[in-house]
PDB file of N, CA and C in Angstrom:
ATOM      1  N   UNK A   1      16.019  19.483 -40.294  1.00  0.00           N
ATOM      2  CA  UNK A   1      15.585  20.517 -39.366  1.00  0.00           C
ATOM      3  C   UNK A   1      16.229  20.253 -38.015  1.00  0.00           C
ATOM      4  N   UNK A   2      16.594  21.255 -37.762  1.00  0.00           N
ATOM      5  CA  UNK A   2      17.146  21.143 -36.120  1.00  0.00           C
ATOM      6  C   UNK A   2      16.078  22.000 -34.680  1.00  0.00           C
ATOM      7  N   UNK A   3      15.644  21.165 -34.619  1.00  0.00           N
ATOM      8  CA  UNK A   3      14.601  21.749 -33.730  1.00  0.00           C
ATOM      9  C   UNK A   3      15.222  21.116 -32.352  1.00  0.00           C
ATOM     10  N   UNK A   4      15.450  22.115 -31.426  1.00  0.00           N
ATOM     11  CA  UNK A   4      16.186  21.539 -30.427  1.00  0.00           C
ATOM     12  C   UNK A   4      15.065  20.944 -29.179  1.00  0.00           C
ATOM     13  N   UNK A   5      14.311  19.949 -29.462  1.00  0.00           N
ATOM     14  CA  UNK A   5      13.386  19.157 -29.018  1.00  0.00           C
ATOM     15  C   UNK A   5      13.848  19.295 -27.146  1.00  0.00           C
ATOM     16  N   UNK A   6      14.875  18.716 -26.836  1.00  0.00           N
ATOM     17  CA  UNK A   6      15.533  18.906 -25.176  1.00  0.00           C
ATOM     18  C   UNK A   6      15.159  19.856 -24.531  1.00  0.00           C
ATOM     19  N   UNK A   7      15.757  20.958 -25.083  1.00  0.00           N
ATOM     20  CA  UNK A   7      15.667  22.587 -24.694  1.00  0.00           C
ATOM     21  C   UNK A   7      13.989  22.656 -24.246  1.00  0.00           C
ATOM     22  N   UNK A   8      13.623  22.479 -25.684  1.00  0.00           N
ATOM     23  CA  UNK A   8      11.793  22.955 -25.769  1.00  0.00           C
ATOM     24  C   UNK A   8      10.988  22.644 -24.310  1.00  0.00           C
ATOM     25  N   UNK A   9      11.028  21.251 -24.339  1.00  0.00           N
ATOM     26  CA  UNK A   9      10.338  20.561 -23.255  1.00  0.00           C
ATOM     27  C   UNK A   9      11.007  20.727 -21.874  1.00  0.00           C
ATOM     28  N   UNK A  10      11.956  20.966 -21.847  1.00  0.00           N
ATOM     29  CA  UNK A  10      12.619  21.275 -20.292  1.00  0.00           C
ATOM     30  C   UNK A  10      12.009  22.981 -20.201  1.00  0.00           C
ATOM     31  N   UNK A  11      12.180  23.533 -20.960  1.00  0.00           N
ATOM     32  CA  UNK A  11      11.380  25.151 -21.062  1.00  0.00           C
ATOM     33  C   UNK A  11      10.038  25.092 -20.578  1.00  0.00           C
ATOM     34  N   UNK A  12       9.621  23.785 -20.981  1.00  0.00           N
ATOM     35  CA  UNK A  12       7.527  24.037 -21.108  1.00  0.00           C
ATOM     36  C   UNK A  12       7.096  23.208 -19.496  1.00  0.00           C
ATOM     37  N   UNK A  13       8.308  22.242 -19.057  1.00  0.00           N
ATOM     38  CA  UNK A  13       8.156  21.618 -17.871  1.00  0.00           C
ATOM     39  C   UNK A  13       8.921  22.415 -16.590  1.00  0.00           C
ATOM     40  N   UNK A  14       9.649  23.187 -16.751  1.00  0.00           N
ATOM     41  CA  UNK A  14       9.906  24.138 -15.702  1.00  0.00           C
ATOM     42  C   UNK A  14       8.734  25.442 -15.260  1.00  0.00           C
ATOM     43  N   UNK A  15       8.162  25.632 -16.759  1.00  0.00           N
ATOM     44  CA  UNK A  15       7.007  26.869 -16.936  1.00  0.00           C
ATOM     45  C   UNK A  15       5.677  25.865 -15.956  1.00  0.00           C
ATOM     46  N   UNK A  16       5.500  24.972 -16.482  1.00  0.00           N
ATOM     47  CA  UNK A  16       4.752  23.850 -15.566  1.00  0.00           C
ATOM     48  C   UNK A  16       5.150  24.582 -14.117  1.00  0.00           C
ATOM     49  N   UNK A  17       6.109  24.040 -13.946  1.00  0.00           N
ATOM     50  CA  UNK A  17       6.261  23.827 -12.100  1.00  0.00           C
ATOM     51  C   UNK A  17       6.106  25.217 -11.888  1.00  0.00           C
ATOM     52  N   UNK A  18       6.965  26.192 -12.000  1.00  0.00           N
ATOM     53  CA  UNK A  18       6.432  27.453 -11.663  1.00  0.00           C
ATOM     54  C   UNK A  18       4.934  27.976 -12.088  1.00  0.00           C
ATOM     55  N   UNK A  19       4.289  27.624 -12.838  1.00  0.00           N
ATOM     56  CA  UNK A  19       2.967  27.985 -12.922  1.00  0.00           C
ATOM     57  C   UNK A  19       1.656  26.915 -11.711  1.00  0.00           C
ATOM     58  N   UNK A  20       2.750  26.158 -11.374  1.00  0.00           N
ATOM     59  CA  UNK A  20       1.746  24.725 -10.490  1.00  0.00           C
ATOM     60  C   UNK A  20       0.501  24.272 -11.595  1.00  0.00           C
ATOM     61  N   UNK A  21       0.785  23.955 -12.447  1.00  0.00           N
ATOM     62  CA  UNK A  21      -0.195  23.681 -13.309  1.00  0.00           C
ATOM     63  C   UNK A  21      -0.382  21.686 -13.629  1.00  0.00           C
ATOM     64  N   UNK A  22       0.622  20.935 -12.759  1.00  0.00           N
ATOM     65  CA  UNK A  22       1.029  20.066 -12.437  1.00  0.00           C
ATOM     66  C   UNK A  22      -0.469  19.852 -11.561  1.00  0.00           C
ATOM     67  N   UNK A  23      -0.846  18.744 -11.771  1.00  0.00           N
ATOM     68  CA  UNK A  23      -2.166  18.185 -10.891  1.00  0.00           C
ATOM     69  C   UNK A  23      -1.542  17.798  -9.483  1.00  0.00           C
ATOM     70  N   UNK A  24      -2.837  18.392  -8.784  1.00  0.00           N
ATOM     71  CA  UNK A  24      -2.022  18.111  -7.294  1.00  0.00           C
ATOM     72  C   UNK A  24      -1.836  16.556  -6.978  1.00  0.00           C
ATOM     73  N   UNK A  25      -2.605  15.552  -7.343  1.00  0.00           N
ATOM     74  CA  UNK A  25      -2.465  14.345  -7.330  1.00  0.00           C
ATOM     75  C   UNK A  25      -1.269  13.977  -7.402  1.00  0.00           C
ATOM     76  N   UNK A  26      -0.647  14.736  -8.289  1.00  0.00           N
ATOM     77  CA  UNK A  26       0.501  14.259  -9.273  1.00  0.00           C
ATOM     78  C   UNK A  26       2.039  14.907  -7.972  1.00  0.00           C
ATOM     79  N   UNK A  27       1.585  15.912  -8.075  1.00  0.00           N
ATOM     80  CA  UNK A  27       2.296  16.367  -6.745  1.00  0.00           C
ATOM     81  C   UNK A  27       2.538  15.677  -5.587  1.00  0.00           C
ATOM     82  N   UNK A  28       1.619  15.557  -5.087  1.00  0.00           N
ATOM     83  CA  UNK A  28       1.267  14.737  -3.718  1.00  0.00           C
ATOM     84  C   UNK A  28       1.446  13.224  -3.947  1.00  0.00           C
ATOM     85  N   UNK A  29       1.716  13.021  -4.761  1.00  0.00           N
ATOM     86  CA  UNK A  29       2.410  11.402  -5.104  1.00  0.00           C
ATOM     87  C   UNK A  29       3.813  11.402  -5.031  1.00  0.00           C
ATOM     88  N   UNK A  30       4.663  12.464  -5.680  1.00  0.00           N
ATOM     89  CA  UNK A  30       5.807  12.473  -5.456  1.00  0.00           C
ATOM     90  C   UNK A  30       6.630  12.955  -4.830  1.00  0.00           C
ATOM     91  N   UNK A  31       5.649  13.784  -3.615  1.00  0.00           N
ATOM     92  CA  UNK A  31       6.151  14.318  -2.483  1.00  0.00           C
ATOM     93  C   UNK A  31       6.139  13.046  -1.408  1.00  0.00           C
ATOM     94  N   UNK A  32       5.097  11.865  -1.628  1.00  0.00           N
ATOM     95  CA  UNK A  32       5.269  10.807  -0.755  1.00  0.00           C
ATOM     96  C   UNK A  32       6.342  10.037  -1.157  1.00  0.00           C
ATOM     97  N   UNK A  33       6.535   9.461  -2.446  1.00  0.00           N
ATOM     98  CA  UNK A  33       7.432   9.528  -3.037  1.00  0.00           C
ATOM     99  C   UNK A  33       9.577   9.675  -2.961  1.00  0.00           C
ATOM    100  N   UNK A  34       9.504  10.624  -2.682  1.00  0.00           N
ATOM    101  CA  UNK A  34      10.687  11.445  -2.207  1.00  0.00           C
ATOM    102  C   UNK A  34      10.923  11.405  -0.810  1.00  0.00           C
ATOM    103  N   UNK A  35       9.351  11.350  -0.269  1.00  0.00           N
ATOM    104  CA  UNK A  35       9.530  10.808   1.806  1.00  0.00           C
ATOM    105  C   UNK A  35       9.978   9.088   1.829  1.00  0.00           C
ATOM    106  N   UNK A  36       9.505   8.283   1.259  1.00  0.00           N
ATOM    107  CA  UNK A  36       9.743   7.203   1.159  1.00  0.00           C
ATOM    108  C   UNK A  36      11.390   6.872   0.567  1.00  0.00           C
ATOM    109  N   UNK A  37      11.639   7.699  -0.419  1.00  0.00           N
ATOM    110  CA  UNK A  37      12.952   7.383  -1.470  1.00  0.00           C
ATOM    111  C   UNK A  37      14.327   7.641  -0.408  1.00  0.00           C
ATOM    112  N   UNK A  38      13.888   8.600   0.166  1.00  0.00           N
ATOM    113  CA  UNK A  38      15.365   9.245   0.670  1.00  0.00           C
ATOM    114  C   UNK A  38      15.371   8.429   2.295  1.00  0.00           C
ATOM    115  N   UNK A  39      14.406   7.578   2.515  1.00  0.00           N
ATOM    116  CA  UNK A  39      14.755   6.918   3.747  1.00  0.00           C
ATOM    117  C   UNK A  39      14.448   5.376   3.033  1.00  0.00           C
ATOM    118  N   UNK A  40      15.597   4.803   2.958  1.00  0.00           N
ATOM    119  CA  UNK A  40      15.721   3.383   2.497  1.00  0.00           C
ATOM    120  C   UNK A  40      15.542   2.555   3.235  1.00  0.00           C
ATOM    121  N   UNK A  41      15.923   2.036   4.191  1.00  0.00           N
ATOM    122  CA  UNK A  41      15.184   1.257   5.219  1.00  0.00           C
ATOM    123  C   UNK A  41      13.478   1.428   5.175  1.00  0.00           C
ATOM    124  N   UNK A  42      13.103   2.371   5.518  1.00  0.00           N
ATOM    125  CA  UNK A  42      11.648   2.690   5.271  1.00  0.00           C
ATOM    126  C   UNK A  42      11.158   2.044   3.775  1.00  0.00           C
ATOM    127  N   UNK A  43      11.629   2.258   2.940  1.00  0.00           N
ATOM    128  CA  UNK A  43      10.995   2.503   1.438  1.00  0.00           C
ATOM    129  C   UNK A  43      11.260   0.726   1.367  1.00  0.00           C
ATOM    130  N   UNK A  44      12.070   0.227   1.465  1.00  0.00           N
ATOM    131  CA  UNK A  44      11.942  -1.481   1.923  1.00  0.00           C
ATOM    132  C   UNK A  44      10.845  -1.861   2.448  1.00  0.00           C
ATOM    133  N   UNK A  45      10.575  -1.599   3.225  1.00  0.00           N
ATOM    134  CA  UNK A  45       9.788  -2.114   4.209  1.00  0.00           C
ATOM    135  C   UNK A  45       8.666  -2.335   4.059  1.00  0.00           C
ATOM    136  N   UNK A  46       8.115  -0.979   3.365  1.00  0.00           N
ATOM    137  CA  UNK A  46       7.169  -0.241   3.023  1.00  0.00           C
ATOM    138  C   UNK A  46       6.420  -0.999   1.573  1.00  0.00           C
ATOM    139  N   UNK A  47       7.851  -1.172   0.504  1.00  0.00           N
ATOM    140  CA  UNK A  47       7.602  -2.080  -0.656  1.00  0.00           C
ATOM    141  C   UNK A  47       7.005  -3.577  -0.100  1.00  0.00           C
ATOM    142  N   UNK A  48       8.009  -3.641   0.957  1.00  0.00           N
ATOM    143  CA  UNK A  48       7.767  -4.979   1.043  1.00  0.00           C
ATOM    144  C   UNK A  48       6.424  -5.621   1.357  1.00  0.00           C
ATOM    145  N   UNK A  49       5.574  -4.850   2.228  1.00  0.00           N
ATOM    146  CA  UNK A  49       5.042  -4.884   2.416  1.00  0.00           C
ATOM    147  C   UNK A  49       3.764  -4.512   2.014  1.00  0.00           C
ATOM    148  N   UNK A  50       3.903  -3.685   1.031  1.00  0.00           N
ATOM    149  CA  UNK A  50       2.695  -3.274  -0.228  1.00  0.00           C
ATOM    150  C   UNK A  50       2.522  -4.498  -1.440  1.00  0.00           C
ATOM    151  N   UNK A  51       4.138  -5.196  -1.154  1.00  0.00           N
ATOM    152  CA  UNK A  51       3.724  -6.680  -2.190  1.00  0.00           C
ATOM    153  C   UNK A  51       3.209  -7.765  -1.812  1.00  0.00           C
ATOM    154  N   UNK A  52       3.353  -7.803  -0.244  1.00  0.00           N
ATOM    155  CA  UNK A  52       2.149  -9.346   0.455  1.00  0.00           C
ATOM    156  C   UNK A  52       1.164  -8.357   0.136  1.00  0.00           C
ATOM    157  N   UNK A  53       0.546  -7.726   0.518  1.00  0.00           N
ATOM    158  CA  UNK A  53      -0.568  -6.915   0.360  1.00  0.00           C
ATOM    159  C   UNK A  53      -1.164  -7.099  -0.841  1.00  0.00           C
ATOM    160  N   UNK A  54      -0.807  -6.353  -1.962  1.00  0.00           N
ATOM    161  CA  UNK A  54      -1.287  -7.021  -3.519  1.00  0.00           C
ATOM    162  C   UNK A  54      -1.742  -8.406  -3.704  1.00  0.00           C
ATOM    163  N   UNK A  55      -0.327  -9.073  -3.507  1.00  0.00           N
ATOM    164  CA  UNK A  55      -0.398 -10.596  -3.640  1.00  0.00           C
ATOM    165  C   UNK A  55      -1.809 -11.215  -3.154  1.00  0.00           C
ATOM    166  N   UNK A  56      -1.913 -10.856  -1.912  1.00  0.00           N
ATOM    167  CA  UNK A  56      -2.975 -11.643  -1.093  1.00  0.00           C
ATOM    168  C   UNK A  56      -4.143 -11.120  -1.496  1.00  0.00           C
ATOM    169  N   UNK A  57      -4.375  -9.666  -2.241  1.00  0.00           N
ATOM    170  CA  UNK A  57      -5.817  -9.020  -2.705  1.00  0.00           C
ATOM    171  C   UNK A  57      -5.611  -9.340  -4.072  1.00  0.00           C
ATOM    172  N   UNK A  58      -4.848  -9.739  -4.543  1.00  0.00           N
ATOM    173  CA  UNK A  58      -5.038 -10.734  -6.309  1.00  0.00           C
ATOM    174  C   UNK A  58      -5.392 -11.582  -5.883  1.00  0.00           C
ATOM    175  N   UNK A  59      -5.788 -12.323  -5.085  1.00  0.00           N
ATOM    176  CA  UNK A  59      -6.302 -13.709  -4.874  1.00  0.00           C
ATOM    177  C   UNK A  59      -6.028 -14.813  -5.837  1.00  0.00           C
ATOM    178  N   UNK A  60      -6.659 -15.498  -5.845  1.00  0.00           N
ATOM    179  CA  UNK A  60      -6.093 -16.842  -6.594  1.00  0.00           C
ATOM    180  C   UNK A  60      -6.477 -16.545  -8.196  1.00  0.00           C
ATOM    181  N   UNK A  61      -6.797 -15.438  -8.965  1.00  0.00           N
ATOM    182  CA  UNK A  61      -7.034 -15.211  -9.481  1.00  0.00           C
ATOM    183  C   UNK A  61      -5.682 -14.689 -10.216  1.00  0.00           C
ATOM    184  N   UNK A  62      -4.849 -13.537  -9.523  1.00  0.00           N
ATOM    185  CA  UNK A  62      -3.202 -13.232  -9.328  1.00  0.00           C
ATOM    186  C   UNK A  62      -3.528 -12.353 -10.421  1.00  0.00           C
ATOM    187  N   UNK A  63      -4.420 -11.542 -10.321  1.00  0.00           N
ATOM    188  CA  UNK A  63      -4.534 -10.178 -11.193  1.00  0.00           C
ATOM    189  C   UNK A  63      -5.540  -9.408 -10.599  1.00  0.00           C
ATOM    190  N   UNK A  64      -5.607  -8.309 -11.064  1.00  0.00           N
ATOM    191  CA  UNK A  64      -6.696  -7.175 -10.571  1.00  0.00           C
ATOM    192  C   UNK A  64      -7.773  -6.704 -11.831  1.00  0.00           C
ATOM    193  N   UNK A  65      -8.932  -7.009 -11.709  1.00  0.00           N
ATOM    194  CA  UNK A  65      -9.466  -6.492 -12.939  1.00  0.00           C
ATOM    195  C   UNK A  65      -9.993  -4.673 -12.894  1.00  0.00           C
ATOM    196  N   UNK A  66      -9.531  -4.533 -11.520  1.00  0.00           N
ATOM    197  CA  UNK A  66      -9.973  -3.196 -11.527  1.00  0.00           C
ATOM    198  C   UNK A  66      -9.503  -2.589 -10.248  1.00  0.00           C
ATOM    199  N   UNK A  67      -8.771  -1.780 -10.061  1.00  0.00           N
ATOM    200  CA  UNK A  67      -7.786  -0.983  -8.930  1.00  0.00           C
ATOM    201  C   UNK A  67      -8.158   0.946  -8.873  1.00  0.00           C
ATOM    202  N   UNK A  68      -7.593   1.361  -8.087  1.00  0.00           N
ATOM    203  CA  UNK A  68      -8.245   2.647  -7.811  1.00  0.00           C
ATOM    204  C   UNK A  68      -7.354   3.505  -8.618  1.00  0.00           C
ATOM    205  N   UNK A  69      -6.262   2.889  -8.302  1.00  0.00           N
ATOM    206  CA  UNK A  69      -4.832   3.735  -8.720  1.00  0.00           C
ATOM    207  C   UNK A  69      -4.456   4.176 -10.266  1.00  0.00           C
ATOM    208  N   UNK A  70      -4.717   2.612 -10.696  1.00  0.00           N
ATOM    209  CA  UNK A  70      -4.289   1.827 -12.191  1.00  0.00           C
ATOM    210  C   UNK A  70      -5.934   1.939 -12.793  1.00  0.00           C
ATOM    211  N   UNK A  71      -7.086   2.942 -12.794  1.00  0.00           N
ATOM    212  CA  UNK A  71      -7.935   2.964 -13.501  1.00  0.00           C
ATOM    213  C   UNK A  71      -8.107   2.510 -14.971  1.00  0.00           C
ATOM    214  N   UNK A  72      -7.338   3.616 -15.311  1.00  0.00           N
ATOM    215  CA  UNK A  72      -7.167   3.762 -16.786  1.00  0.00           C
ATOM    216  C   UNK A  72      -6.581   1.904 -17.495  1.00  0.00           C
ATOM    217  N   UNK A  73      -5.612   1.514 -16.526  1.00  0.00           N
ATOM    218  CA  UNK A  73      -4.650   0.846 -17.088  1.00  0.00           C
ATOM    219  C   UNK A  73      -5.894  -0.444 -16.923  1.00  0.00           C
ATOM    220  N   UNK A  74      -6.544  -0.994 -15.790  1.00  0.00           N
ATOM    221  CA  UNK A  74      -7.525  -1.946 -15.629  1.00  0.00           C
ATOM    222  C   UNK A  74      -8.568  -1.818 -16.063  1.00  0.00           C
ATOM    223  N   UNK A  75      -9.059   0.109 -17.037  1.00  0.00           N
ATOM    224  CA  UNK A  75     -10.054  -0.280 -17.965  1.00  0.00           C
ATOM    225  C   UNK A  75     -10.390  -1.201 -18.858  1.00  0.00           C
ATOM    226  N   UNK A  76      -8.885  -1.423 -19.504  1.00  0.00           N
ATOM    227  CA  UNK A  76      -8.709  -2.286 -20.920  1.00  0.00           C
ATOM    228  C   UNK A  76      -8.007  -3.831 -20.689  1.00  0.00           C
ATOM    229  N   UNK A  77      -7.509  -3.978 -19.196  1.00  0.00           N
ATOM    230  CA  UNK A  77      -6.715  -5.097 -19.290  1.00  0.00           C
ATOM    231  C   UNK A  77      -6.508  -5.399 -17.635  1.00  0.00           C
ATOM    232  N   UNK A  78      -6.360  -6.420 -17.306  1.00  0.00           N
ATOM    233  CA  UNK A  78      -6.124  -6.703 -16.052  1.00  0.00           C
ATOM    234  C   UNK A  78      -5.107  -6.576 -15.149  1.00  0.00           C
ATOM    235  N   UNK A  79      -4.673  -5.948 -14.255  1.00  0.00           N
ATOM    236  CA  UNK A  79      -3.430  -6.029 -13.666  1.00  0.00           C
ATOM    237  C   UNK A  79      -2.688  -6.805 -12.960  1.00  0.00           C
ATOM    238  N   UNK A  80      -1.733  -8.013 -13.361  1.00  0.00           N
ATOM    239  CA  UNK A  80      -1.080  -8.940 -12.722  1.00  0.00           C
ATOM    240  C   UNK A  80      -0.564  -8.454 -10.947  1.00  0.00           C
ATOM    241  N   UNK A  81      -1.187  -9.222 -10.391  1.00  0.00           N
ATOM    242  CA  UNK A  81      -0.505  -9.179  -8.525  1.00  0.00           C
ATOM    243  C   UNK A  81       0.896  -9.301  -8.406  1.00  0.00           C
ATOM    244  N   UNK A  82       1.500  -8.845  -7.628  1.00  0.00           N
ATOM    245  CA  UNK A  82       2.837  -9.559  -7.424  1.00  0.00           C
ATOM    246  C   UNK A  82       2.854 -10.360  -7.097  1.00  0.00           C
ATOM    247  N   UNK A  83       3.903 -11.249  -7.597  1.00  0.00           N
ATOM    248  CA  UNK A  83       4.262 -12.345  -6.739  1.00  0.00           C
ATOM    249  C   UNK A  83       5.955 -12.969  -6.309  1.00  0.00           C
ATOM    250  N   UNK A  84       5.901 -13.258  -5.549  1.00  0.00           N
ATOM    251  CA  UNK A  84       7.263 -13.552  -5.022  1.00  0.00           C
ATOM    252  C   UNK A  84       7.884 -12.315  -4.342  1.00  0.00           C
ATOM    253  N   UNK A  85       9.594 -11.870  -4.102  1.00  0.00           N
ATOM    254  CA  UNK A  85      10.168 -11.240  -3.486  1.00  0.00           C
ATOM    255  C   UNK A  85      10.221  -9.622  -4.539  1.00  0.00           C
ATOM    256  N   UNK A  86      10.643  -8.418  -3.686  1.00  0.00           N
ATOM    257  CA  UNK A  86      10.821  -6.861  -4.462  1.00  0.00           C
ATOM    258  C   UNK A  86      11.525  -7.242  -5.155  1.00  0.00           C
ATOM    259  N   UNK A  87      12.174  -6.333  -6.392  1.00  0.00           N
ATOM    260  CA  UNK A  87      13.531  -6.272  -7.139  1.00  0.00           C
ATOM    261  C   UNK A  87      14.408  -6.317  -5.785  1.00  0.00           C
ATOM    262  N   UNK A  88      14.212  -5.224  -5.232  1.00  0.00           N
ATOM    263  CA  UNK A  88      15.499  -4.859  -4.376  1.00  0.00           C
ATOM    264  C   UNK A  88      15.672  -6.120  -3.294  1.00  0.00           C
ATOM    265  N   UNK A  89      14.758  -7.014  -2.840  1.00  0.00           N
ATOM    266  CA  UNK A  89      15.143  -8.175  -2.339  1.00  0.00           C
ATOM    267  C   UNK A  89      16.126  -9.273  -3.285  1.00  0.00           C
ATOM    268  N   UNK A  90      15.339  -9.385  -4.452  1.00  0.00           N
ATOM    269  CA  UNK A  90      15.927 -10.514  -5.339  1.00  0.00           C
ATOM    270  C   UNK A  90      17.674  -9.872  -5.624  1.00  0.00           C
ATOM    271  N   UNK A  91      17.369  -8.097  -6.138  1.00  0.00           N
ATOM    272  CA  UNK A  91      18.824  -7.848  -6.444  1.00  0.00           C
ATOM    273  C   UNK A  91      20.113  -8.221  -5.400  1.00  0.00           C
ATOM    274  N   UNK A  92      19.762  -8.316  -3.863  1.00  0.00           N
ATOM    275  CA  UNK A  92      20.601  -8.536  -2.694  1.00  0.00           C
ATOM    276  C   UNK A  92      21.075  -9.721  -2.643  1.00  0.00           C
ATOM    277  N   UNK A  93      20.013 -10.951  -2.764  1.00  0.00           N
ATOM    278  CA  UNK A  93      20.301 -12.219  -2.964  1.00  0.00           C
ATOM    279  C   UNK A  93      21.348 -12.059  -4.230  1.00  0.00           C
ATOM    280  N   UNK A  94      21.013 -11.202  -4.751  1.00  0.00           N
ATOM    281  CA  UNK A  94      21.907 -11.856  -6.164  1.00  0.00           C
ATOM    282  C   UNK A  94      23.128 -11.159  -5.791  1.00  0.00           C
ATOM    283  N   UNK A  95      23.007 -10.216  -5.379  1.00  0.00           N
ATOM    284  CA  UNK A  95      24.745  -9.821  -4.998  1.00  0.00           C
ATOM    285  C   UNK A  95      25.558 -10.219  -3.710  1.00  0.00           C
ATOM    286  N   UNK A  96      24.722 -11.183  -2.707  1.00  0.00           N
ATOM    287  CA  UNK A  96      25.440 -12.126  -1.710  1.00  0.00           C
ATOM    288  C   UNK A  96      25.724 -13.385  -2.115  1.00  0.00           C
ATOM    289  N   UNK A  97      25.031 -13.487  -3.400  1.00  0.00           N
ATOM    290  CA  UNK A  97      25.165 -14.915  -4.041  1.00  0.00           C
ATOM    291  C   UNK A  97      26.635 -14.961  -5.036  1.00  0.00           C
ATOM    292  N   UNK A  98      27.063 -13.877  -5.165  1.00  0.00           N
ATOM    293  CA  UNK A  98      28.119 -13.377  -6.168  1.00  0.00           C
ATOM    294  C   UNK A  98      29.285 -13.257  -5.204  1.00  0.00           C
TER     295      UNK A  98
END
């Protein structure tokens, strides 16, 4: 069977956006999202600083058993803290190290 699966779902997710049937949550996440993305300096900063943040509210424990964001995900399982440096820090080191 050739069911052109691509087509389908790009059809039913465009009908989405023009219908706004997209949860505003969901919206309003990736409109912050896209403010953060397209200014890089900012979106650094911003990471960087959302990972001491975690880190230090995982406490010595270095997980979350329950978060506002990650509901669903800390119903069933705990969420590890960050720890150490962003990707995008570690990736820099690794390409001044090269």
């Amino acid at each position: 069977m050739r069911i052109p699966l691509p087509k389908m779902m790009r059809h039913w997710r465009e009908r989405e956006f023009e219908h706004h049937l997209q949860p505003h949550a969901d919206r309003f996440g990736l409109k912050i999202w896209a403010f953060f993305a397209s200014r890089p300096a900012l979106y650094r900063r911003a990471t960087g600083l959302a990972m001491r943040a975690l880190g230090l509210l995982g406490g010595r424990r270095g997980r979350f058993a329950c978060m506002l964001l990650a509901s669903a995900w800390t119903k069933y399982r705990d969420l590890p803290a960050p720890e150490g440096k962003t990707f995008l820090t570690q990736w820099a080191e690794r390409e001044d190290a090269a």
